[in-house]
Protein backbone atom coordinates (compact mmCIF):
# COMPACT_ATOMS: atom_id res chain seq x y z
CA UNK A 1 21.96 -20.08 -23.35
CA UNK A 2 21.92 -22.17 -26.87
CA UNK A 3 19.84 -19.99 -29.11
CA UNK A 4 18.59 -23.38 -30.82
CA UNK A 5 14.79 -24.09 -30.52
CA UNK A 6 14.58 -27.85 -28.86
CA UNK A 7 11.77 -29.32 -28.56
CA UNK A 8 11.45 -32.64 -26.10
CA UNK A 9 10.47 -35.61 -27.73
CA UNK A 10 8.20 -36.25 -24.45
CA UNK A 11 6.13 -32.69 -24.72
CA UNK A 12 4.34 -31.24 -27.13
CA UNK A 13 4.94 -27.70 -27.06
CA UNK A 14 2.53 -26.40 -29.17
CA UNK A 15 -0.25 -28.22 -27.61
CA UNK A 16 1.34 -27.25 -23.74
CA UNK A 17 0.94 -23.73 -25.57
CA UNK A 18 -2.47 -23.85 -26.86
CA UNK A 19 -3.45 -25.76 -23.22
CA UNK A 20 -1.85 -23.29 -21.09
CA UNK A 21 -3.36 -20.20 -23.00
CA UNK A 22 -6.93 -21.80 -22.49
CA UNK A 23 -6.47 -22.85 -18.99
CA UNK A 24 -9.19 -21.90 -16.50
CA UNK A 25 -5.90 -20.85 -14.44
CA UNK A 26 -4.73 -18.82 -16.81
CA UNK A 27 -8.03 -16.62 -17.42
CA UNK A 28 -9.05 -17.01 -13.83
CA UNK A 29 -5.67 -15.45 -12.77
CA UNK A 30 -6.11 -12.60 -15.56
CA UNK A 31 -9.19 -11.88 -13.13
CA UNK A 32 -8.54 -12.01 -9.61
CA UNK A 33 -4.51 -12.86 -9.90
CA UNK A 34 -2.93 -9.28 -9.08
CA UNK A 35 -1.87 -8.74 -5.51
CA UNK A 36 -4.40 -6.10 -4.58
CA UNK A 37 -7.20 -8.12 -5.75
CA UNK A 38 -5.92 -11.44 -3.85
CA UNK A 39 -4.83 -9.18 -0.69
CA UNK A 40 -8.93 -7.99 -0.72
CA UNK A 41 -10.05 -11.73 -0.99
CA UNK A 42 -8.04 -12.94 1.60
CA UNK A 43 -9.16 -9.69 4.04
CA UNK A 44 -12.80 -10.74 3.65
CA UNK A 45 -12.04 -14.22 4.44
CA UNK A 46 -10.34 -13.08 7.88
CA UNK A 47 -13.53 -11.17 8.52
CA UNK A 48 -12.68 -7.41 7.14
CA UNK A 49 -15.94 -5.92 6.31
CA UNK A 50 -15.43 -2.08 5.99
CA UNK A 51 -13.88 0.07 3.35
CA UNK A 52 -11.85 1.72 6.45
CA UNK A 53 -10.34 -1.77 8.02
CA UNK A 54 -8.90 -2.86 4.22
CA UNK A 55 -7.58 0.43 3.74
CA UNK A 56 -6.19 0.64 7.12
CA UNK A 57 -4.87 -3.18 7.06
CA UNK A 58 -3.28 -3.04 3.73
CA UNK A 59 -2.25 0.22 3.13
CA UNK A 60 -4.42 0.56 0.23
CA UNK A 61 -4.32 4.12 -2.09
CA UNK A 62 -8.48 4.27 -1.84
CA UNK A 63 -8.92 4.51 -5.41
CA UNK A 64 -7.10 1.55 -5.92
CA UNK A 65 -9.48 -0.44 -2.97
CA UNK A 66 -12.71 1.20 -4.70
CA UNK A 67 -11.91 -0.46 -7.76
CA UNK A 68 -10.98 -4.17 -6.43
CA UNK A 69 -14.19 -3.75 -4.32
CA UNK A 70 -16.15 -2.46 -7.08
CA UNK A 71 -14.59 -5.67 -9.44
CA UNK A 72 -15.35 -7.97 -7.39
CA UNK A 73 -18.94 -7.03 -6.41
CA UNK A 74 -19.47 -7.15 -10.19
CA UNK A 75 -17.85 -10.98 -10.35
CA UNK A 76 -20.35 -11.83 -7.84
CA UNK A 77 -17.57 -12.75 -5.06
CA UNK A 78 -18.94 -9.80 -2.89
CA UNK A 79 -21.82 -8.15 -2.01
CA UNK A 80 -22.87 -4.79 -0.19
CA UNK A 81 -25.46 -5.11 2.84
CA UNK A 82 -26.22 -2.17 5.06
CA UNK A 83 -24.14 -2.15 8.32
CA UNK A 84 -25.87 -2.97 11.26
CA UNK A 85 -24.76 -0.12 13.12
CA UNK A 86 -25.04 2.76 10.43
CA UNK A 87 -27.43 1.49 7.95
CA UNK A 88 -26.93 4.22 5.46
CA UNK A 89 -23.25 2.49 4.80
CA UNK A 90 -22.36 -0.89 3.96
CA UNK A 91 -20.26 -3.55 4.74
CA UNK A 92 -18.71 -6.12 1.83
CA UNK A 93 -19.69 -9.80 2.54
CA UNK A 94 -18.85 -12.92 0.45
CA UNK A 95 -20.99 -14.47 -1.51
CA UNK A 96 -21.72 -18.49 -2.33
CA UNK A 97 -19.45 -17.82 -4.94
CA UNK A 98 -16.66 -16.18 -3.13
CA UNK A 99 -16.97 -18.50 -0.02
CA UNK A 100 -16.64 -21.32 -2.88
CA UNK A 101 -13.05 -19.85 -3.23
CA UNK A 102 -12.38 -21.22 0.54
CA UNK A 103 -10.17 -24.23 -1.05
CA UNK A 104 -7.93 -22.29 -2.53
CA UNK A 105 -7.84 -19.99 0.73
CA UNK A 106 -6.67 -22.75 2.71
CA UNK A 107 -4.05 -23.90 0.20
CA UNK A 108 -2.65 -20.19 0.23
CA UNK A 109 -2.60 -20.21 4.09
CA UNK A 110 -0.68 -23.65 4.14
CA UNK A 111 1.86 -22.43 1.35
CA UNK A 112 2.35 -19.19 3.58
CA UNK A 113 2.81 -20.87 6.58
CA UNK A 114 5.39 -23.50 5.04
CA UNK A 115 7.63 -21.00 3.03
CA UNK A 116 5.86 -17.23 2.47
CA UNK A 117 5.76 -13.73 4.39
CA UNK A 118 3.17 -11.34 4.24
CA UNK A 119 2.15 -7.89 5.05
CA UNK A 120 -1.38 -8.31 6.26
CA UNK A 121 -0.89 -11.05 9.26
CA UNK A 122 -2.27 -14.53 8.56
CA UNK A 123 -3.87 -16.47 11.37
CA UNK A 124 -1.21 -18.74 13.06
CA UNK A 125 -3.74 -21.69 13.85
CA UNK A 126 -6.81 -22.79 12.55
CA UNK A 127 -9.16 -25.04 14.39
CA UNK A 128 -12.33 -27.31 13.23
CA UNK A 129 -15.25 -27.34 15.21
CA UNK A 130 -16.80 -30.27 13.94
CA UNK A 131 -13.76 -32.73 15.42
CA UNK A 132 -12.86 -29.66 18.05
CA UNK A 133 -8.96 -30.31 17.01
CA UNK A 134 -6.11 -27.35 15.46
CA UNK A 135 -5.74 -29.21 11.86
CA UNK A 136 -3.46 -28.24 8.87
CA UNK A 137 -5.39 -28.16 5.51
CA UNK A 138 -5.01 -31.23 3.65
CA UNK A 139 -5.48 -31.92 -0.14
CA UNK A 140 -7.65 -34.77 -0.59
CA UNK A 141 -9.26 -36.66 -3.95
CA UNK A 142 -12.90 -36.06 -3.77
CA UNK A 143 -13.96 -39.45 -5.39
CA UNK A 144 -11.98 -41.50 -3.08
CA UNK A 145 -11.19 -39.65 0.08
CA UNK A 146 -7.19 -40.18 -0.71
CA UNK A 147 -4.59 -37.56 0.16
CA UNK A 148 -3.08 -36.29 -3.13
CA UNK A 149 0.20 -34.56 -4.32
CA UNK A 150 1.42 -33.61 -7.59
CA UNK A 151 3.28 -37.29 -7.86
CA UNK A 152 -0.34 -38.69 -7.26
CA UNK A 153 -1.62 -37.25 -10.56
CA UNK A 154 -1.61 -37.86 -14.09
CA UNK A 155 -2.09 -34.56 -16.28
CA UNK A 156 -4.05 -34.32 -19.49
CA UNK A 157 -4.34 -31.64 -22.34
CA UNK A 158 -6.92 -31.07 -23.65
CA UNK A 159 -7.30 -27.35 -25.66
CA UNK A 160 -10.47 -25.29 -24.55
CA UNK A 161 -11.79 -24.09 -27.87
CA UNK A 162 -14.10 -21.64 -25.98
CA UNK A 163 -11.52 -20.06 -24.12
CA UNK A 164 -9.33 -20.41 -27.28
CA UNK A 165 -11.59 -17.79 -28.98
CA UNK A 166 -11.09 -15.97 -26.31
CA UNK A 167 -7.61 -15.18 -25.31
CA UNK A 168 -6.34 -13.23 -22.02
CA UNK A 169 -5.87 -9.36 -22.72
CA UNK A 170 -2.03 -8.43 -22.49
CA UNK A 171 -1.72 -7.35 -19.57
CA UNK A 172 1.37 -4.97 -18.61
CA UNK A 173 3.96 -7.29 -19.42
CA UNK A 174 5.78 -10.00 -17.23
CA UNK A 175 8.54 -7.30 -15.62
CA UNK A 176 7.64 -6.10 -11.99
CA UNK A 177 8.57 -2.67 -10.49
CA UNK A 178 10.52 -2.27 -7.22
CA UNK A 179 7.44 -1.91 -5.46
CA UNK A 180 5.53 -4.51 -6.83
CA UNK A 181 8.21 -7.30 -6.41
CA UNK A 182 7.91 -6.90 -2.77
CA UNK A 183 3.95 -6.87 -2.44
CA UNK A 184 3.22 -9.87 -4.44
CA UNK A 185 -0.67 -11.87 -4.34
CA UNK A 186 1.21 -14.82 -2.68
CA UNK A 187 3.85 -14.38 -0.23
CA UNK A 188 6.68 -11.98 -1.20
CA UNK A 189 7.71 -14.12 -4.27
CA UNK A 190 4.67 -15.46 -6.09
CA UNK A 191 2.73 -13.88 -8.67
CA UNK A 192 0.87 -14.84 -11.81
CA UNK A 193 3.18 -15.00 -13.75
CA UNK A 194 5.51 -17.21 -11.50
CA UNK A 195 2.75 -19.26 -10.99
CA UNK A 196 2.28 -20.14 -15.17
CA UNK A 197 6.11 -20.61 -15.56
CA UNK A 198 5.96 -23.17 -12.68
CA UNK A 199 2.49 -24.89 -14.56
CA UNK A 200 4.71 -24.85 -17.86
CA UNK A 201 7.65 -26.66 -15.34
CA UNK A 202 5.38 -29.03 -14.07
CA UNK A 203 4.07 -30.10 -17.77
CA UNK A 204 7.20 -31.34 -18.55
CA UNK A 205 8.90 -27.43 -20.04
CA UNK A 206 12.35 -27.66 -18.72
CA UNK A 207 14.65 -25.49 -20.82
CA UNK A 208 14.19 -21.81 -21.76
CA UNK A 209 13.32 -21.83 -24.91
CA UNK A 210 10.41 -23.89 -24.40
CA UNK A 211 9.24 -22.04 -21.40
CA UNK A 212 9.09 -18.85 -23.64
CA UNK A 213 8.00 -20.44 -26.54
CA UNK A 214 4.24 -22.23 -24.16
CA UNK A 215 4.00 -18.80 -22.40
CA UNK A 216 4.73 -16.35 -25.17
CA UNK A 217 7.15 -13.88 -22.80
CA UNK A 218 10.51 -12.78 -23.85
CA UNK A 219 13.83 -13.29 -23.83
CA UNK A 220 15.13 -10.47 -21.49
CA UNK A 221 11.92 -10.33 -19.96
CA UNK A 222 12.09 -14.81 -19.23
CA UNK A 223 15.56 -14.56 -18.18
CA UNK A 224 14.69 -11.90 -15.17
CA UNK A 225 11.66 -13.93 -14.21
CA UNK A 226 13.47 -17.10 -14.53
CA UNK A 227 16.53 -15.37 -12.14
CA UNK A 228 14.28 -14.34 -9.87
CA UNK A 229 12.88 -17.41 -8.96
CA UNK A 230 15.90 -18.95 -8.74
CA UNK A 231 17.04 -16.22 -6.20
CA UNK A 232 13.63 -16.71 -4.24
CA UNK A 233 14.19 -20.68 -4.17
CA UNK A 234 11.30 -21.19 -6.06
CA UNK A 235 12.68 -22.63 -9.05
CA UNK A 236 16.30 -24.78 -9.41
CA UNK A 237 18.71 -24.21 -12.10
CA UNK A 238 20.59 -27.17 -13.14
CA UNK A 239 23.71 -27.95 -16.05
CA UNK A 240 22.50 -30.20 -18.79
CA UNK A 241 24.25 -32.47 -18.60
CA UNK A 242 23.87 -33.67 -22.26
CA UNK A 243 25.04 -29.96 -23.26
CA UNK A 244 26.79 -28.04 -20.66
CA UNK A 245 25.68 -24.65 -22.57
CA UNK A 246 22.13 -25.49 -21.62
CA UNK A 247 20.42 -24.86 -17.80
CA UNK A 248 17.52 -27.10 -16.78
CA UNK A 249 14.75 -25.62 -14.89
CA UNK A 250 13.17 -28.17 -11.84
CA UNK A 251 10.52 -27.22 -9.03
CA UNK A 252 12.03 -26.72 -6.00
CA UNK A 253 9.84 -28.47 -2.61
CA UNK A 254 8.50 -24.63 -2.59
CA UNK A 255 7.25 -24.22 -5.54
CA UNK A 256 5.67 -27.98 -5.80
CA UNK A 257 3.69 -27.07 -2.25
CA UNK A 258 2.35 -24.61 -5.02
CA UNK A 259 0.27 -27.21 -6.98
CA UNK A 260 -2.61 -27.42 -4.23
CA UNK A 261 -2.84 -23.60 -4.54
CA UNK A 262 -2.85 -23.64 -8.68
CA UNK A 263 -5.10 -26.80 -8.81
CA UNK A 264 -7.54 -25.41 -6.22
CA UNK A 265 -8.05 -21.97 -8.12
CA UNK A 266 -8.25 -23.70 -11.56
CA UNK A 267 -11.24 -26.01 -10.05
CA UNK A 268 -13.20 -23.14 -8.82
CA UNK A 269 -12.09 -20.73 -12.13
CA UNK A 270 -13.89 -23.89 -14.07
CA UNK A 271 -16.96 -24.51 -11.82
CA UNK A 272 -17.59 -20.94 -10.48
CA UNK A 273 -16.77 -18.15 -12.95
CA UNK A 274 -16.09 -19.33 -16.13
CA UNK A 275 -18.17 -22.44 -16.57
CA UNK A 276 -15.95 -24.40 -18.68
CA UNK A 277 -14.31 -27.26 -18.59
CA UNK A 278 -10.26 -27.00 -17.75
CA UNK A 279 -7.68 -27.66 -20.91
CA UNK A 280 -5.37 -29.35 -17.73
CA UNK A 281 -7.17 -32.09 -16.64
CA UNK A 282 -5.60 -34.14 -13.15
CA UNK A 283 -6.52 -37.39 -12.81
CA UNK A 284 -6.17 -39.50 -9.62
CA UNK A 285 -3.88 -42.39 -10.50
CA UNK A 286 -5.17 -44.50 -7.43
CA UNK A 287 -8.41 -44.13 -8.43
CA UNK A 288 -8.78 -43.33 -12.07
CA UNK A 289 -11.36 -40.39 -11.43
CA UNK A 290 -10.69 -37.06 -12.64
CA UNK A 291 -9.68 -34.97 -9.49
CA UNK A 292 -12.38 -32.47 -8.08
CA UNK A 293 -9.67 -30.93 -5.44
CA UNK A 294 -10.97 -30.73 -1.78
CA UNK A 295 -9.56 -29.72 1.28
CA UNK A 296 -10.03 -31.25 4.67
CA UNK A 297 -9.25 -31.58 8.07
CA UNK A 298 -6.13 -33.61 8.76
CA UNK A 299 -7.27 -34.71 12.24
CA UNK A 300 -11.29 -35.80 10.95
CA UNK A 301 -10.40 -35.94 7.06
CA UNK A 302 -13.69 -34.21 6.67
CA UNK A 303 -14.58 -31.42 3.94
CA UNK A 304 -13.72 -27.90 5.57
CA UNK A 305 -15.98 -24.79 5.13
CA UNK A 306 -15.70 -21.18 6.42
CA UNK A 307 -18.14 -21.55 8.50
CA UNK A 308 -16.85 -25.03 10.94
CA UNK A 309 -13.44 -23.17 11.25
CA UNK A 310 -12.10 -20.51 13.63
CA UNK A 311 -8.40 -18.84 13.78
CA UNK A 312 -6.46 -17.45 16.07
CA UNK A 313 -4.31 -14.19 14.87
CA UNK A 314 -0.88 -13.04 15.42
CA UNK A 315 -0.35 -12.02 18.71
CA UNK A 316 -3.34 -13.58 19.98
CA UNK A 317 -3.21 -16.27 22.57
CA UNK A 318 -4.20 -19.94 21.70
């Protein structure tokens, strides 16, 4: 690894910096991007209501689960109503604004059913009501209707002064434990921080140095993340072949299925929670509008909300 700074005459690393740092993604994954707090999301969304079924399900320590639930009651993603049954307890439901998260739901259960493993069992079909047909979640351009992918868009930095002002705490640092590493948010292999070195891949950062340099981690700390990935197939490692001392960094198909995931959380991070505008802004190139990510049905093509869509579990028949 050259210990040369290079900087690609095609991005601007400064500005990828600055962008990334005020990205709605970025923040938004500061909140509700560790695994515990994605693992309670997801729970709700499958219709776990009680304190007992999470813990049970995931194998929570209770503390930890009385914390996540107590977070994200305060965010506004869940709120307590009195059980039905036993009103003197309560159950957790989602709120408009959690529900709004549905988008990125989907995305998670198409990237998990295409490449990930989890602990807590993800339904194994998913049918619409309103067309009456099983459907997989498809990414679609709300202007124009159009299927998108990552080659379908143009992306645009633009620095967030707001969020700029504001910058994500430090969190513990970009190293795992043993424990962790096997319990990620997404799948077994996908956490927040894989998730910004693949955003800093897809803007064009190819080479370690300039990952480190847009995402401010390490050099030991880089070259265990960056190994890691490469183990877990989500990232490729390539010779330069300009300077066979250098490694190029590309997106595997895995980590590209990714995008819908990243582009569907930074939408609702910018509409829902933080109300600002994103410093990574998509536009579709068929149409020319900026894209406001939806997810539909791939049999009708139409919009897809909790409510029009049932599951059937592991194990279950159907």
């Amino acid at each position: 690894m050259a210990s040369t700074f290079h900087r690609h005459p095609d991005v601007d690393l400064d500005l990828t910096r600055d962008a990334l740092a005020t990205s709605t993604l970025s923040h938004g994954l500061h909140v509700l991007g560790d695994r515990w707090t994605v693992a309670v999301i997801l729970g709700a969304f499958l219709g776990v209501r009680r304190f007992d079924e999470w813990q049970a399900t995931l194998n929570i320590p209770r503390h930890t689960l009385t914390e996540r639930l107590k977070a994200l009651t305060e965010l506004g993603l869940l709120e307590q109503r009195p059980y039905q049954e036993r009103p003197l307890r309560h159950a957790y439901h989602l709120t408009d604004k959690g529900l709004a998260l549905y988008n990125h739901v989907l995305m998670m259960w198409l990237w998990e059913r295409r490449w990930g493993s989890r602990q807590l069992a993800l339904p194994q079909r998913l049918v619409h009501h309103t067309c009456g047909h099983a459907f997989m979640p498809e990414l679609v351009c709300t202007a124009c209707g159009d299927k998108v992918g990552v080659n379908d868009l143009s992306l645009t930095l633009k620095v967030n002064k707001a969020l700029l002002a504001e910058p994500v705490p430090r969190q513990r640092g970009a190293r795992l434990s043993p424990e962790e590493s096997t319990q990620m948010g997404l799948g077994l292999r996908v956490d927040r921080w894989a998730l910004l070195i693949i955003s800093a891949v897809l803007l064009g950062c190819h080479y370690f140095d300039q990952i480190s340099h847009v995402l401010g981690i390490g050099s030991s700390v880089l070259a265990r993340r960056l190994s890691g990935m490469v183990d877990s197939g989500l990232l490729l490692c390539q010779t330069d072949l300009n300077d066979a001392r250098r490694k190029i960094y590309r997106l595997t198909p895995a980590s590209r299925d990714l995008f819908g995931y990243i582009i569907c959380f930074s939408s609702w991070a910018s509409r829902y929670h933080f109300h600002q505008a994103s410093s990574i802004v998509p536009t579709h190139k068929a149409c020319g509008q900026p894209l406001l990510p939806q997810v539909a049905c791939s049999h009708c093509h139409e919009p897809l909300n909790p409510k029009d869509v049932s599951y059937t579990q592991k194990g279950q028949g159907g």
